[in-house]
N, C-alpha and C. Protein backbone atom coordinates (compact mmCIF):
# COMPACT_ATOMS: atom_id res chain seq x y z
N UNK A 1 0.82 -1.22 0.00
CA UNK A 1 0.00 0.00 0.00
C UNK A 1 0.86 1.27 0.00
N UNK A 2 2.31 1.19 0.40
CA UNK A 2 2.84 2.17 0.60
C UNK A 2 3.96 2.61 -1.01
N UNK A 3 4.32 1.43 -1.40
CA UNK A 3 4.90 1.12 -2.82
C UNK A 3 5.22 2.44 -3.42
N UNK A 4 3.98 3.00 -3.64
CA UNK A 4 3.82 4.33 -4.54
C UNK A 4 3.71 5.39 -4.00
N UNK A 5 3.28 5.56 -2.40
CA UNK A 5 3.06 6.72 -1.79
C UNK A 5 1.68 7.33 -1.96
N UNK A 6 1.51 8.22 -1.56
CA UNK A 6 0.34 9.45 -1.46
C UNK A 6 -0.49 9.81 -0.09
N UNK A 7 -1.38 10.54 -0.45
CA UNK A 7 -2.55 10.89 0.06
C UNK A 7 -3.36 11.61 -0.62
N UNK A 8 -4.41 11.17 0.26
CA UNK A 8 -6.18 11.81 -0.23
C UNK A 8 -6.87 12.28 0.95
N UNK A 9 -7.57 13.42 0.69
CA UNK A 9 -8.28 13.94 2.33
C UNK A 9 -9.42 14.39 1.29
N UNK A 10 -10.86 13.93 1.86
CA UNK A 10 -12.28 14.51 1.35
C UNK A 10 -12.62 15.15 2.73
N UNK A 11 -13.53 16.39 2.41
CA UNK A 11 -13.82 17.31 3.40
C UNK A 11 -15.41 17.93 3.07
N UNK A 12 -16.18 17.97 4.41
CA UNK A 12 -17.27 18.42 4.19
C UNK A 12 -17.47 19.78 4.53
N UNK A 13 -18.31 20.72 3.84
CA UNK A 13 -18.82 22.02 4.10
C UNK A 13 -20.07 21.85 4.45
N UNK A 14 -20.90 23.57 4.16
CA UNK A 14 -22.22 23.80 4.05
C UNK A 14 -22.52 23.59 2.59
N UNK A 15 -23.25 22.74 2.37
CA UNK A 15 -23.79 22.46 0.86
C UNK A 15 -22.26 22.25 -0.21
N UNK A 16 -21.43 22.02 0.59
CA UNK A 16 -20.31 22.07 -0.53
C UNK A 16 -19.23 21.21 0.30
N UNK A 17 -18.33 19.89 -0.82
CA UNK A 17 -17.82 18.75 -0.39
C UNK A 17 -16.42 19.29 -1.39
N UNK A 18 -14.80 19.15 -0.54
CA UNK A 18 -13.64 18.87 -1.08
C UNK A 18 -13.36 17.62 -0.75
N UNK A 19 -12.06 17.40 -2.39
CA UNK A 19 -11.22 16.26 -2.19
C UNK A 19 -10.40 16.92 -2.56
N UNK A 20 -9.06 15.88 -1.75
CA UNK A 20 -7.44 16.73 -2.36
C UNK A 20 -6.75 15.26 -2.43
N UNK A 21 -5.85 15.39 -3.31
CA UNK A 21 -4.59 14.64 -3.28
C UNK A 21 -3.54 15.54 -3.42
N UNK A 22 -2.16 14.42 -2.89
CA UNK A 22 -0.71 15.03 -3.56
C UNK A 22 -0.14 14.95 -4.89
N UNK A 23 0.91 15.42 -5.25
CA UNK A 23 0.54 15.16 -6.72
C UNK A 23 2.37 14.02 -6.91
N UNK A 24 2.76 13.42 -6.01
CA UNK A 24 3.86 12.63 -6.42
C UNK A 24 3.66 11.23 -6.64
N UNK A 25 4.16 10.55 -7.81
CA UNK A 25 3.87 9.26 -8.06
C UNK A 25 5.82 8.66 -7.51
N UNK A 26 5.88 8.08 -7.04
CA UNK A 26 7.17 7.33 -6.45
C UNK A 26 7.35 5.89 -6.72
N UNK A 27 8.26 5.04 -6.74
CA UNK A 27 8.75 3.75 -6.86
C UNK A 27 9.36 3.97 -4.70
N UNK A 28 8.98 3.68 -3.77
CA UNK A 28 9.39 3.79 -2.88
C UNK A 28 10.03 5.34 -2.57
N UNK A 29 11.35 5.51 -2.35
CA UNK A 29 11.85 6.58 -2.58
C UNK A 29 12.26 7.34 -3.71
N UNK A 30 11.97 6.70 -4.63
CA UNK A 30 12.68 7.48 -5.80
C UNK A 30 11.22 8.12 -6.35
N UNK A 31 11.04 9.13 -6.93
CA UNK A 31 10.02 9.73 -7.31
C UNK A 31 10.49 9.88 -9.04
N UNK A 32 9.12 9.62 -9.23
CA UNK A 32 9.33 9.51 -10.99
C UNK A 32 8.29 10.10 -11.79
N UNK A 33 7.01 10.91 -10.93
CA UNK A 33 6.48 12.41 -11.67
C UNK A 33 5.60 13.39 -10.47
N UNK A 34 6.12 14.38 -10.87
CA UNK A 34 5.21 15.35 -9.77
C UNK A 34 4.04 15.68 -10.21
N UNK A 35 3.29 15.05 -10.69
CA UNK A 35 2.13 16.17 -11.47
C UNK A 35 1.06 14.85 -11.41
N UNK A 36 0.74 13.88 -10.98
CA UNK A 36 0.09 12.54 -10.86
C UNK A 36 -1.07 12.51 -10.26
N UNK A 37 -2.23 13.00 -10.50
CA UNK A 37 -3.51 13.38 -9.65
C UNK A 37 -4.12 11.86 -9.31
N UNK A 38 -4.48 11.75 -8.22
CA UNK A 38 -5.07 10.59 -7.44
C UNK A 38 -6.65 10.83 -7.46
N UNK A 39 -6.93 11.85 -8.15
CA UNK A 39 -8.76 12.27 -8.21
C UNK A 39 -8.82 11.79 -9.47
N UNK A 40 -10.56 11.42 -9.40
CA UNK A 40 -11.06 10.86 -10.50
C UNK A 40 -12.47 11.89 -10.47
N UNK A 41 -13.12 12.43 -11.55
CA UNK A 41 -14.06 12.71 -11.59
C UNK A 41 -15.23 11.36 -12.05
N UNK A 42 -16.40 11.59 -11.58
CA UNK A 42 -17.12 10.39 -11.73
C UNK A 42 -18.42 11.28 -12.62
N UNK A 43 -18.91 12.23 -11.98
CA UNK A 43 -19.68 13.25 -12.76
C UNK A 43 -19.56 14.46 -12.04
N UNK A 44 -20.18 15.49 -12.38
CA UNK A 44 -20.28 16.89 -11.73
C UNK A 44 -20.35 17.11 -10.65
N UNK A 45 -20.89 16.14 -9.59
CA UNK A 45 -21.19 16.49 -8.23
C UNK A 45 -20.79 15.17 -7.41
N UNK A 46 -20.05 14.46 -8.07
CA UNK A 46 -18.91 13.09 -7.36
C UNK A 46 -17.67 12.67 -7.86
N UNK A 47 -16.89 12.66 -7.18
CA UNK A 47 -15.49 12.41 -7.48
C UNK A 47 -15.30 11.35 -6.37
N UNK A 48 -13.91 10.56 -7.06
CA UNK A 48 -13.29 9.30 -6.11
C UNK A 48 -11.86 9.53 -6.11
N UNK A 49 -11.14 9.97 -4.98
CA UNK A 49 -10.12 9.43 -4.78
C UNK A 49 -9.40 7.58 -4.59
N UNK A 50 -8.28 7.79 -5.30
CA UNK A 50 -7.38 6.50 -4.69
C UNK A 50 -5.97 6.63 -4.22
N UNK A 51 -5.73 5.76 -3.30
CA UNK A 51 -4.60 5.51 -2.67
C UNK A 51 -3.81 4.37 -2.83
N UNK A 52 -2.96 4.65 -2.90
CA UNK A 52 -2.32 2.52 -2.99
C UNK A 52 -1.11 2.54 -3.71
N UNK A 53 -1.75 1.49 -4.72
CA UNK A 53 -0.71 0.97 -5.55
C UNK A 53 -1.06 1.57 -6.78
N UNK A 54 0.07 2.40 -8.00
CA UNK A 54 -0.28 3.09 -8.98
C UNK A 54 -1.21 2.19 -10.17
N UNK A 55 -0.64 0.97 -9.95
CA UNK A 55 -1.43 0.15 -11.77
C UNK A 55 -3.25 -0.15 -10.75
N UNK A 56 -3.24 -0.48 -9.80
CA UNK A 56 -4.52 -0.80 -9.38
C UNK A 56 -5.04 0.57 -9.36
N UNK A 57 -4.83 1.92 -9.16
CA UNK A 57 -5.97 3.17 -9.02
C UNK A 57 -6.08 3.17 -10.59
N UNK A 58 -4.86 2.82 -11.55
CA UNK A 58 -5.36 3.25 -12.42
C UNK A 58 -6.44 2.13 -12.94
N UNK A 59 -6.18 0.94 -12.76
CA UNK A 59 -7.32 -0.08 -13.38
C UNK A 59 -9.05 -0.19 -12.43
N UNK A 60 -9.08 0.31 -11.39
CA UNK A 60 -10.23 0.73 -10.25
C UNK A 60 -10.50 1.90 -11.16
N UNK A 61 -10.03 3.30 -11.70
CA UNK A 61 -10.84 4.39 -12.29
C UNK A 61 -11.35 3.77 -13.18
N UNK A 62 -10.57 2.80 -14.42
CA UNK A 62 -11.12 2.97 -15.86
C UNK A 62 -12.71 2.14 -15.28
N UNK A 63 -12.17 1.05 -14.31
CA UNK A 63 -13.80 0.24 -14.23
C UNK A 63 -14.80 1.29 -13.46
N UNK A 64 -14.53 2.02 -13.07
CA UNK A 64 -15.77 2.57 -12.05
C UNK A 64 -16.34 3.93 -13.04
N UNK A 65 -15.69 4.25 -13.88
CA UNK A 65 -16.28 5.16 -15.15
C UNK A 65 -16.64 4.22 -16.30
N UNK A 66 -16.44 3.23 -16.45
CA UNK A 66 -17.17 2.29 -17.08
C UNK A 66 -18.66 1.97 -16.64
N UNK A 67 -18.89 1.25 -15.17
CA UNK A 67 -19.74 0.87 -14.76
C UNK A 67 -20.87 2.35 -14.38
N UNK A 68 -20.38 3.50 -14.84
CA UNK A 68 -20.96 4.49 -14.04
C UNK A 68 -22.11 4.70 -15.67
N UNK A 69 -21.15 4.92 -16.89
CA UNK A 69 -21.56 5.08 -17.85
C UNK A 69 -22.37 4.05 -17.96
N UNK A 70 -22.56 3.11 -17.53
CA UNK A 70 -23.32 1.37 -17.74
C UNK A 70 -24.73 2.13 -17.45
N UNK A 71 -24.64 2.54 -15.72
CA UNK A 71 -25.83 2.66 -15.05
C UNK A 71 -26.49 4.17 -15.83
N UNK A 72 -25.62 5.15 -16.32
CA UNK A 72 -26.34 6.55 -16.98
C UNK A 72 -27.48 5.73 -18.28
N UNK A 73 -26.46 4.88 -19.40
CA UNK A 73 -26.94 4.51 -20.09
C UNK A 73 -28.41 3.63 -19.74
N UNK A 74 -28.52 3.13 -18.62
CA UNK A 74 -29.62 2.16 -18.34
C UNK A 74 -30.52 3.26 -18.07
N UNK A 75 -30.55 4.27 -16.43
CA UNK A 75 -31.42 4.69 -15.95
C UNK A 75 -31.43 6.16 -16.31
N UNK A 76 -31.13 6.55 -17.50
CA UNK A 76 -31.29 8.04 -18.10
C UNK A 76 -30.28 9.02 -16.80
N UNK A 77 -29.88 8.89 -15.92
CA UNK A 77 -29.79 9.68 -14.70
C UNK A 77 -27.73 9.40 -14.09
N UNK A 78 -27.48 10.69 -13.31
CA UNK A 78 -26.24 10.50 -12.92
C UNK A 78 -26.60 9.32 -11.01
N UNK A 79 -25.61 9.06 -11.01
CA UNK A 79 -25.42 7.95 -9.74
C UNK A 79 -25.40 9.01 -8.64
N UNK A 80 -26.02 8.75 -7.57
CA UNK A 80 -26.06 9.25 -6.54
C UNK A 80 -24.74 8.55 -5.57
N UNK A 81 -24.41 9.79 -5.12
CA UNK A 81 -22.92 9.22 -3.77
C UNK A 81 -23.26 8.05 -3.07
N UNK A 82 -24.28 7.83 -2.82
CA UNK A 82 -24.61 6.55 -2.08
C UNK A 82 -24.42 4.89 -2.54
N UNK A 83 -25.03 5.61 -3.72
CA UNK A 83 -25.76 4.43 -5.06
C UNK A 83 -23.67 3.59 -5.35
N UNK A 84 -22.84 4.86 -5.88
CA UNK A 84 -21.74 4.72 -6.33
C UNK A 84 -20.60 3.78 -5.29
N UNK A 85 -21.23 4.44 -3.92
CA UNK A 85 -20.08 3.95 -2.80
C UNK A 85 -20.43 2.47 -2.46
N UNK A 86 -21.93 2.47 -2.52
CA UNK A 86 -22.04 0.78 -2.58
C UNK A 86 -21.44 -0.02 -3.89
N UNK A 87 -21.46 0.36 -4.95
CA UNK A 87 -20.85 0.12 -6.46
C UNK A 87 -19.54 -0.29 -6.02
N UNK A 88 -18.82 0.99 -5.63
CA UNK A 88 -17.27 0.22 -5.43
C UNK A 88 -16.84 -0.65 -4.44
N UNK A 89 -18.35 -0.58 -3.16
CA UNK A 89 -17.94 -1.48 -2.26
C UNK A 89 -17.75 -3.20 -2.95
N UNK A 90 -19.15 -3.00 -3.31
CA UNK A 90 -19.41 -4.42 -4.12
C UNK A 90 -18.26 -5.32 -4.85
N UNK A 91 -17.88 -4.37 -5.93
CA UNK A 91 -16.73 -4.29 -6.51
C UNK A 91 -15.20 -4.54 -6.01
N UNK A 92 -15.07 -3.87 -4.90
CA UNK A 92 -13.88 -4.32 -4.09
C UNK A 92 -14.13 -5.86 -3.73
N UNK A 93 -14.86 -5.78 -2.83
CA UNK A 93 -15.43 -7.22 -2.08
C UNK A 93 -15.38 -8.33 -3.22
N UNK A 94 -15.97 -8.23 -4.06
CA UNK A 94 -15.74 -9.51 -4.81
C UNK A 94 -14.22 -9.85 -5.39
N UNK A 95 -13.37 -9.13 -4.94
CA UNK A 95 -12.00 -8.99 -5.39
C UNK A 95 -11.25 -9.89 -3.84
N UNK A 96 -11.76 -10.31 -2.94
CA UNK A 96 -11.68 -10.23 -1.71
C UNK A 96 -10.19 -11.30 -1.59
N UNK A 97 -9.97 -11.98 -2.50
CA UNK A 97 -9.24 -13.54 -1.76
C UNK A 97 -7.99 -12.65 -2.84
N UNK A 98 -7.78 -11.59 -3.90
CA UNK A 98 -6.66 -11.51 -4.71
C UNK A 98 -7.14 -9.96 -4.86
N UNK A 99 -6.95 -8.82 -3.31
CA UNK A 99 -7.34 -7.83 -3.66
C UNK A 99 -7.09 -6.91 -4.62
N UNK A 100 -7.89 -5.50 -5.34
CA UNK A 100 -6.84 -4.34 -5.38
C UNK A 100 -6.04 -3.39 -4.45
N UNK A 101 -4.98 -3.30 -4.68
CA UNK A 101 -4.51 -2.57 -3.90
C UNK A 101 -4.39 -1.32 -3.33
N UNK A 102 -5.70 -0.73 -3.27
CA UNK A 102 -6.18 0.69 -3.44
C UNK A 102 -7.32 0.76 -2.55
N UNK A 103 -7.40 2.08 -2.25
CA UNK A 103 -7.94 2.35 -0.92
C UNK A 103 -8.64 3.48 -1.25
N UNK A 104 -10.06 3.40 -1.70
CA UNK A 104 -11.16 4.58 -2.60
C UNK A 104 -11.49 5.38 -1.15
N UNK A 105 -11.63 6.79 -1.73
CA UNK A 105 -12.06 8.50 -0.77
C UNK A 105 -13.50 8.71 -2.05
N UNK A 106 -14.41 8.18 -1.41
CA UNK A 106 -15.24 9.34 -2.06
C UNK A 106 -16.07 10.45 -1.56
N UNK A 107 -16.34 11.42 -2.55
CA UNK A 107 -17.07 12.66 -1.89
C UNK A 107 -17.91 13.58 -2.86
N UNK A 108 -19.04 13.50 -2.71
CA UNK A 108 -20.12 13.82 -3.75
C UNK A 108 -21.03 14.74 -3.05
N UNK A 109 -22.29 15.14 -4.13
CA UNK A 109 -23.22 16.06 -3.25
C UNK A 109 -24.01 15.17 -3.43
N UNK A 110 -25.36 14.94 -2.65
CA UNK A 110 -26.70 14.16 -2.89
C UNK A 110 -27.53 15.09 -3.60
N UNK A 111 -29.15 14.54 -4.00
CA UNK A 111 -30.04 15.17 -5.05
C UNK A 111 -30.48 16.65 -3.94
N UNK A 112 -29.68 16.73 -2.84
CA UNK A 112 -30.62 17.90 -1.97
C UNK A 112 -29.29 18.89 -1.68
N UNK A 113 -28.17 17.95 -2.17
CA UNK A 113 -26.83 19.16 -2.51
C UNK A 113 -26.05 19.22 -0.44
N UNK A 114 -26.83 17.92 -0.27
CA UNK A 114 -26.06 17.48 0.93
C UNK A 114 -24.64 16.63 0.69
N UNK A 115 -23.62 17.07 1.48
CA UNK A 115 -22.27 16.75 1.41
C UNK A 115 -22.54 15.08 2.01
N UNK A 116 -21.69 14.16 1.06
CA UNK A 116 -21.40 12.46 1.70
C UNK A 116 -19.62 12.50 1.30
N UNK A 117 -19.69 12.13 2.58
CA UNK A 117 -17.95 11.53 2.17
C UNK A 117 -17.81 10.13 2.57
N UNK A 118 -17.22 9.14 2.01
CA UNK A 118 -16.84 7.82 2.93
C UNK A 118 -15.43 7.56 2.49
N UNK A 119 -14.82 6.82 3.03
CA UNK A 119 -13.41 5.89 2.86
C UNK A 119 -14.10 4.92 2.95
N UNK A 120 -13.00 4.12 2.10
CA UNK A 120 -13.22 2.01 2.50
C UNK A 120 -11.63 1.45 2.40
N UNK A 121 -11.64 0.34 3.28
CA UNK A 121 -10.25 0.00 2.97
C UNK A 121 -10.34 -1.20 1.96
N UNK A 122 -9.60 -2.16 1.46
CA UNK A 122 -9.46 -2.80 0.54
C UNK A 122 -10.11 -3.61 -0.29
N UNK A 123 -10.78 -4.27 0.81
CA UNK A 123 -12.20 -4.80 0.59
C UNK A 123 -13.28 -4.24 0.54
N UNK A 124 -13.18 -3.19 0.42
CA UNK A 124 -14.59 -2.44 0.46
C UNK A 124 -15.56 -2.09 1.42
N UNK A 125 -15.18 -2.66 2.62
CA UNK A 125 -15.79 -1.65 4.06
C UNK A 125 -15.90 -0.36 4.44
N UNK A 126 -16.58 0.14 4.19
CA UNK A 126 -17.21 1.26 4.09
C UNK A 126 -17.07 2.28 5.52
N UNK A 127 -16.71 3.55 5.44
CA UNK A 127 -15.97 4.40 6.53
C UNK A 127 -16.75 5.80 5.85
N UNK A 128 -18.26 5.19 6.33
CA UNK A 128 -19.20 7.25 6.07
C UNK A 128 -18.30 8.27 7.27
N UNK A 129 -18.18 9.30 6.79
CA UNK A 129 -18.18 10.28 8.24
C UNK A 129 -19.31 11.86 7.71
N UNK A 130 -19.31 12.51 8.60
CA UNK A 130 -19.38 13.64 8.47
C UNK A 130 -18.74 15.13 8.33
N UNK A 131 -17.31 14.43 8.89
CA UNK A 131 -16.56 15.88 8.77
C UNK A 131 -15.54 15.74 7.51
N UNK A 132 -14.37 14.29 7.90
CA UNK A 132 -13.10 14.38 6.59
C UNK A 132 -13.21 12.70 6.55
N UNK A 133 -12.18 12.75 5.93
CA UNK A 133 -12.07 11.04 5.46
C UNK A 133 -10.71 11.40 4.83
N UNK A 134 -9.17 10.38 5.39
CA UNK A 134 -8.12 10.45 4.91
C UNK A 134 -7.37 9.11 4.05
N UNK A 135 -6.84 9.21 3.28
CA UNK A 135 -6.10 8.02 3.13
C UNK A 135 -4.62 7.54 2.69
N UNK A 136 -3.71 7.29 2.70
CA UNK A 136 -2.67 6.87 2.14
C UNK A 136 -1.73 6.73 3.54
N UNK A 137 -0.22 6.92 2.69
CA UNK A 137 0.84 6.71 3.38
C UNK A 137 1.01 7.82 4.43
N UNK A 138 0.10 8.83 4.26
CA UNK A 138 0.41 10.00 5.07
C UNK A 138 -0.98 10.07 6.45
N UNK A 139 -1.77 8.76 5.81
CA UNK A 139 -2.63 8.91 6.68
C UNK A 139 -2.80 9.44 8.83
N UNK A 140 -1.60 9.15 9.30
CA UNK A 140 -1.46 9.79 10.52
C UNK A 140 -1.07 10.90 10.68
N UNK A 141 -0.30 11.70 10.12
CA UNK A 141 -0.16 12.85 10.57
C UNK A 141 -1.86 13.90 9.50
N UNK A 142 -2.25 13.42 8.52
CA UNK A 142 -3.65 13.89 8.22
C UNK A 142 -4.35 13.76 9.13
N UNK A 143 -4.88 12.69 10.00
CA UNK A 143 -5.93 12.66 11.14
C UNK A 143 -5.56 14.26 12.33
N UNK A 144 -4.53 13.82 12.17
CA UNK A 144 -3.77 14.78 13.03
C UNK A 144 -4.48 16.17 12.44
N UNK A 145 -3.65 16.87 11.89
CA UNK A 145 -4.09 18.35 11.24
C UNK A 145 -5.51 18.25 10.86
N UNK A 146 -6.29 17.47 10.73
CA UNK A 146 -7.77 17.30 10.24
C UNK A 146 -8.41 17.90 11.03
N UNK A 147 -8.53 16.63 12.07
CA UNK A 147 -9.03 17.41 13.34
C UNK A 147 -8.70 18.41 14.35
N UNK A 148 -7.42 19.31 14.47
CA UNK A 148 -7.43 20.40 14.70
C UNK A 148 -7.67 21.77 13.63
N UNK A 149 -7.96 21.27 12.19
CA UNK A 149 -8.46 22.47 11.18
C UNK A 149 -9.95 22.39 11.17
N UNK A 150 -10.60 21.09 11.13
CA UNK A 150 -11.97 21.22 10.37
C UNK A 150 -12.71 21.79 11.41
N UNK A 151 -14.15 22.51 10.63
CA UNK A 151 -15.20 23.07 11.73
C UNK A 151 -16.03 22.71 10.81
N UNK A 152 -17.74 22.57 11.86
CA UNK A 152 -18.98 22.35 10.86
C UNK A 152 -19.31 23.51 9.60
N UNK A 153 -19.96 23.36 8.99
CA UNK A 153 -20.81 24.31 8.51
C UNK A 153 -19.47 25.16 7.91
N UNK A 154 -18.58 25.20 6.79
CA UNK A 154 -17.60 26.11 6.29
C UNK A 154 -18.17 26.72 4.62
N UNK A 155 -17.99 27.23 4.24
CA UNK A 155 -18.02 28.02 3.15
C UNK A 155 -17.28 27.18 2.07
N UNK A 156 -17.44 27.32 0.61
CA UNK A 156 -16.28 26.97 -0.55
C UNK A 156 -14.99 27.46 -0.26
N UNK A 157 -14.89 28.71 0.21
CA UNK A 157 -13.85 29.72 -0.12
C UNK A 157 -13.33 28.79 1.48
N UNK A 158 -13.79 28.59 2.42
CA UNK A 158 -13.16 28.44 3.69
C UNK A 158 -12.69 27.55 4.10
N UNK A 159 -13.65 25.98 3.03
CA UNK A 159 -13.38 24.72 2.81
C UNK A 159 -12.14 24.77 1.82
N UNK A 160 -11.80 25.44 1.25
CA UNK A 160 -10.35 25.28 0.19
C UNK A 160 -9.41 25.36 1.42
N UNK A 161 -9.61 26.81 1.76
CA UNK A 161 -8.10 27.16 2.75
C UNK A 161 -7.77 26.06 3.66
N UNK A 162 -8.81 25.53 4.44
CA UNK A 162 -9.18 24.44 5.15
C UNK A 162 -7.70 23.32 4.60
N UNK A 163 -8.60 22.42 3.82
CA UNK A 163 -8.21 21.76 2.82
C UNK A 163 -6.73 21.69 2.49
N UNK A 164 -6.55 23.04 2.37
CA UNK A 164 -5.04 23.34 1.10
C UNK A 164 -4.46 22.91 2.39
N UNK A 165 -4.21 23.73 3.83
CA UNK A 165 -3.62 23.77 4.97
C UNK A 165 -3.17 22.41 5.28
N UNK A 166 -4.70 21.23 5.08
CA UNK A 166 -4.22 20.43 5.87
C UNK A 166 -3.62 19.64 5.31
N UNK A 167 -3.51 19.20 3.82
CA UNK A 167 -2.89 18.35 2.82
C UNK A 167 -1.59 18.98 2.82
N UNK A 168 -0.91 20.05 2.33
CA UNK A 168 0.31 20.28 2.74
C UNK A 168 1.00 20.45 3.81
N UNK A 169 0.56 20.12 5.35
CA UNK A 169 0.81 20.45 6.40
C UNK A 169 1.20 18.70 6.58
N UNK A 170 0.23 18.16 6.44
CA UNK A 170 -0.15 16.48 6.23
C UNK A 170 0.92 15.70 6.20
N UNK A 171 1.20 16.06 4.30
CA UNK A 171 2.07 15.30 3.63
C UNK A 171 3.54 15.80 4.13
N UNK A 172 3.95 16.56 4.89
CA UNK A 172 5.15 17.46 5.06
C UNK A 172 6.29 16.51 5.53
N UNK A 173 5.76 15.72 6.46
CA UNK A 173 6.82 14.90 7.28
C UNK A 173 6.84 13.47 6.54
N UNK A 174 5.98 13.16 5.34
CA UNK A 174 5.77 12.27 4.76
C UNK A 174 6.78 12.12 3.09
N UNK A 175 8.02 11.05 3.38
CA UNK A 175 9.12 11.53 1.96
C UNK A 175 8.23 10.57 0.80
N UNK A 176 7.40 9.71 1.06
CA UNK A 176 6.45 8.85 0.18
C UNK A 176 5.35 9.78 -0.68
N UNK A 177 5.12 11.50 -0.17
CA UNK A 177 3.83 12.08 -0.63
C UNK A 177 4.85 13.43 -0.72
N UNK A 178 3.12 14.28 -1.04
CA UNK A 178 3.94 15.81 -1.36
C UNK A 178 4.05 16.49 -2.54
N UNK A 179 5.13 17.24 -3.24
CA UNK A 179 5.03 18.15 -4.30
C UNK A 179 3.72 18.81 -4.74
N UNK A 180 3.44 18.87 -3.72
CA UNK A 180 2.40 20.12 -4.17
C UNK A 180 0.45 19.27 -3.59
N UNK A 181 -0.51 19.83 -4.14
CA UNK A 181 -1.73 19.09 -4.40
C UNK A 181 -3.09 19.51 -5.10
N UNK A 182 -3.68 18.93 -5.43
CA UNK A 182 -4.23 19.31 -6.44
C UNK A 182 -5.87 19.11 -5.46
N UNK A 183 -6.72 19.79 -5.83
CA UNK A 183 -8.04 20.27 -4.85
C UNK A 183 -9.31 20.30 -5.77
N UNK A 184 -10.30 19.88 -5.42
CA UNK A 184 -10.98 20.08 -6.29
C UNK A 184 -12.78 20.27 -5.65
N UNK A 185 -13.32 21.61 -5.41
CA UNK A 185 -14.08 21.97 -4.34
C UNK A 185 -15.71 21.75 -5.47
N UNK A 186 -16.62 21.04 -5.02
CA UNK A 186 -17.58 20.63 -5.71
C UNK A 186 -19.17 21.22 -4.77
N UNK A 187 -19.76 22.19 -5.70
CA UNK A 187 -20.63 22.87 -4.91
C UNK A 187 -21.84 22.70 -6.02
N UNK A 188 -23.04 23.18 -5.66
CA UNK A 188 -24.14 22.71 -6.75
C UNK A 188 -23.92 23.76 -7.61
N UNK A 189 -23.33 24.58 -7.88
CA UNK A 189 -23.39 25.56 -8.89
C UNK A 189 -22.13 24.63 -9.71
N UNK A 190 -20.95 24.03 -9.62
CA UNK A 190 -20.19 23.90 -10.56
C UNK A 190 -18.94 23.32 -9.62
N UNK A 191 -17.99 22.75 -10.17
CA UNK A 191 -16.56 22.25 -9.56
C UNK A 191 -15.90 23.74 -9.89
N UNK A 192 -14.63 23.57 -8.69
CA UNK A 192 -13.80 24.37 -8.98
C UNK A 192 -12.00 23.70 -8.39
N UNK A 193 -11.33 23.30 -9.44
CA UNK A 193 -10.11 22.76 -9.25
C UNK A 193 -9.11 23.89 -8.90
N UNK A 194 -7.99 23.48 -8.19
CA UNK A 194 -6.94 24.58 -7.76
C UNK A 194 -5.68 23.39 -7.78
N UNK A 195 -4.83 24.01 -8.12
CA UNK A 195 -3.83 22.97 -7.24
C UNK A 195 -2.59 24.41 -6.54
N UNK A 196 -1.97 23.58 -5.69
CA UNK A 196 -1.28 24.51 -4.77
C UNK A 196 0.35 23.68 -5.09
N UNK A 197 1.09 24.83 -4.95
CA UNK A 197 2.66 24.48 -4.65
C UNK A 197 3.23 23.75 -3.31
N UNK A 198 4.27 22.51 -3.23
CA UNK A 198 4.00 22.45 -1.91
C UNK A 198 6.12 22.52 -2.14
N UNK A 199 5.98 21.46 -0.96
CA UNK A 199 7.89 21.58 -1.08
C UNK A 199 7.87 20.58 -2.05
N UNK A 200 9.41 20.98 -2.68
CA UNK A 200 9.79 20.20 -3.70
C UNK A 200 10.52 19.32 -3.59
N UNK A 201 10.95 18.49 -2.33
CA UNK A 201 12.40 17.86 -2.25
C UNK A 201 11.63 16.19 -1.28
């Protein structure tokens, strides 16, 4: 799980849900691109982070935008955060005896533009919260800064700063994560991506 490095932190607002990753892809210590986004868009108002191992997030996105397009094409309609997180649970779980090695963050709005975030670990056990949801190699010192940044009820603009703070604060002591991160704040009017500079070394 640690192989490749990273992290992912999803964060809840008022009517408005972030996800962040770092942006370094690594072979252990050696780093081999800074610019490697761990977000997946799923549609306008849900995105999935992954953590793990690099060939499994990438073979977990192509299937879960496959199966997403499956269900648009069937039921005229986009997947609800709920509908999706059971999808990848399912999906993990039947993988159970020869897992993937990836560890899904998702964070969407519902049809009432209510914030859902969950984590699952490998198998697909499911980790709803209400405030953040972290994952990767950097995962302890994130719990850490999480819960001394987050507050209920934050703004877009307040949920970024939030956010930016705690992913580069996060990944800092972490040589597996880092160079920077990429943010991506999802409100019912529209997404809005940022990415931030972090240290380079």
């Amino acid at each position: 799980m640690s192989y490749n490095g990273g992290a992912v932190i999803a964060m809840t607002g008022k009517e408005c849900v972030a996800i962040a990753c770092d942006l370094r892809l690594g072979i252990q210590n050696q780093t081999i691109a800074t610019d490697y986004r761990k977000v997946f868009r799923v549609h306008d108002k849900l995105f999935v982070g992954l953590s793990g191992l690099a060939t499994d997030m990438q073979t977990l996105s192509q299937r879960f935008a496959f199966r997403h397009n499956l269900y648009k094409l069937r039921e005229e309609r986009n997947m609800k955060p709920t509908t999706f997180a059971n999808l990848v649970s399912h999906m993990l779980y039947e993988r159970r005896f020869g897992p993937y090695y990836a560890e899904p963050v998702i964070a969407g709005l519902d049809e009432n533009n209510q914030p859902y975030i969950t984590g699952m670990d490998l198998i697909g056990a499911m980790a709803p919260a209400s405030d953040f949801v972290v994952a990767g190699s950097s995962s302890e010192s994130l719990f850490g800064v999480c819960e001394s940044f987050w507050k209920p009820d934050m703004d877009a603009e307040t949920l970024f700063e939030t956010l930016g703070q705690c992913i580069l604060t996060g990944v800092n002591r972490d040589c597996l994560a880092g160079w920077g991160a990429a943010i991506y704040i999802i409100t019912p009017t529209g997404i809005t991506a940022k990415t931030l500079k972090g240290r380079q070394d």
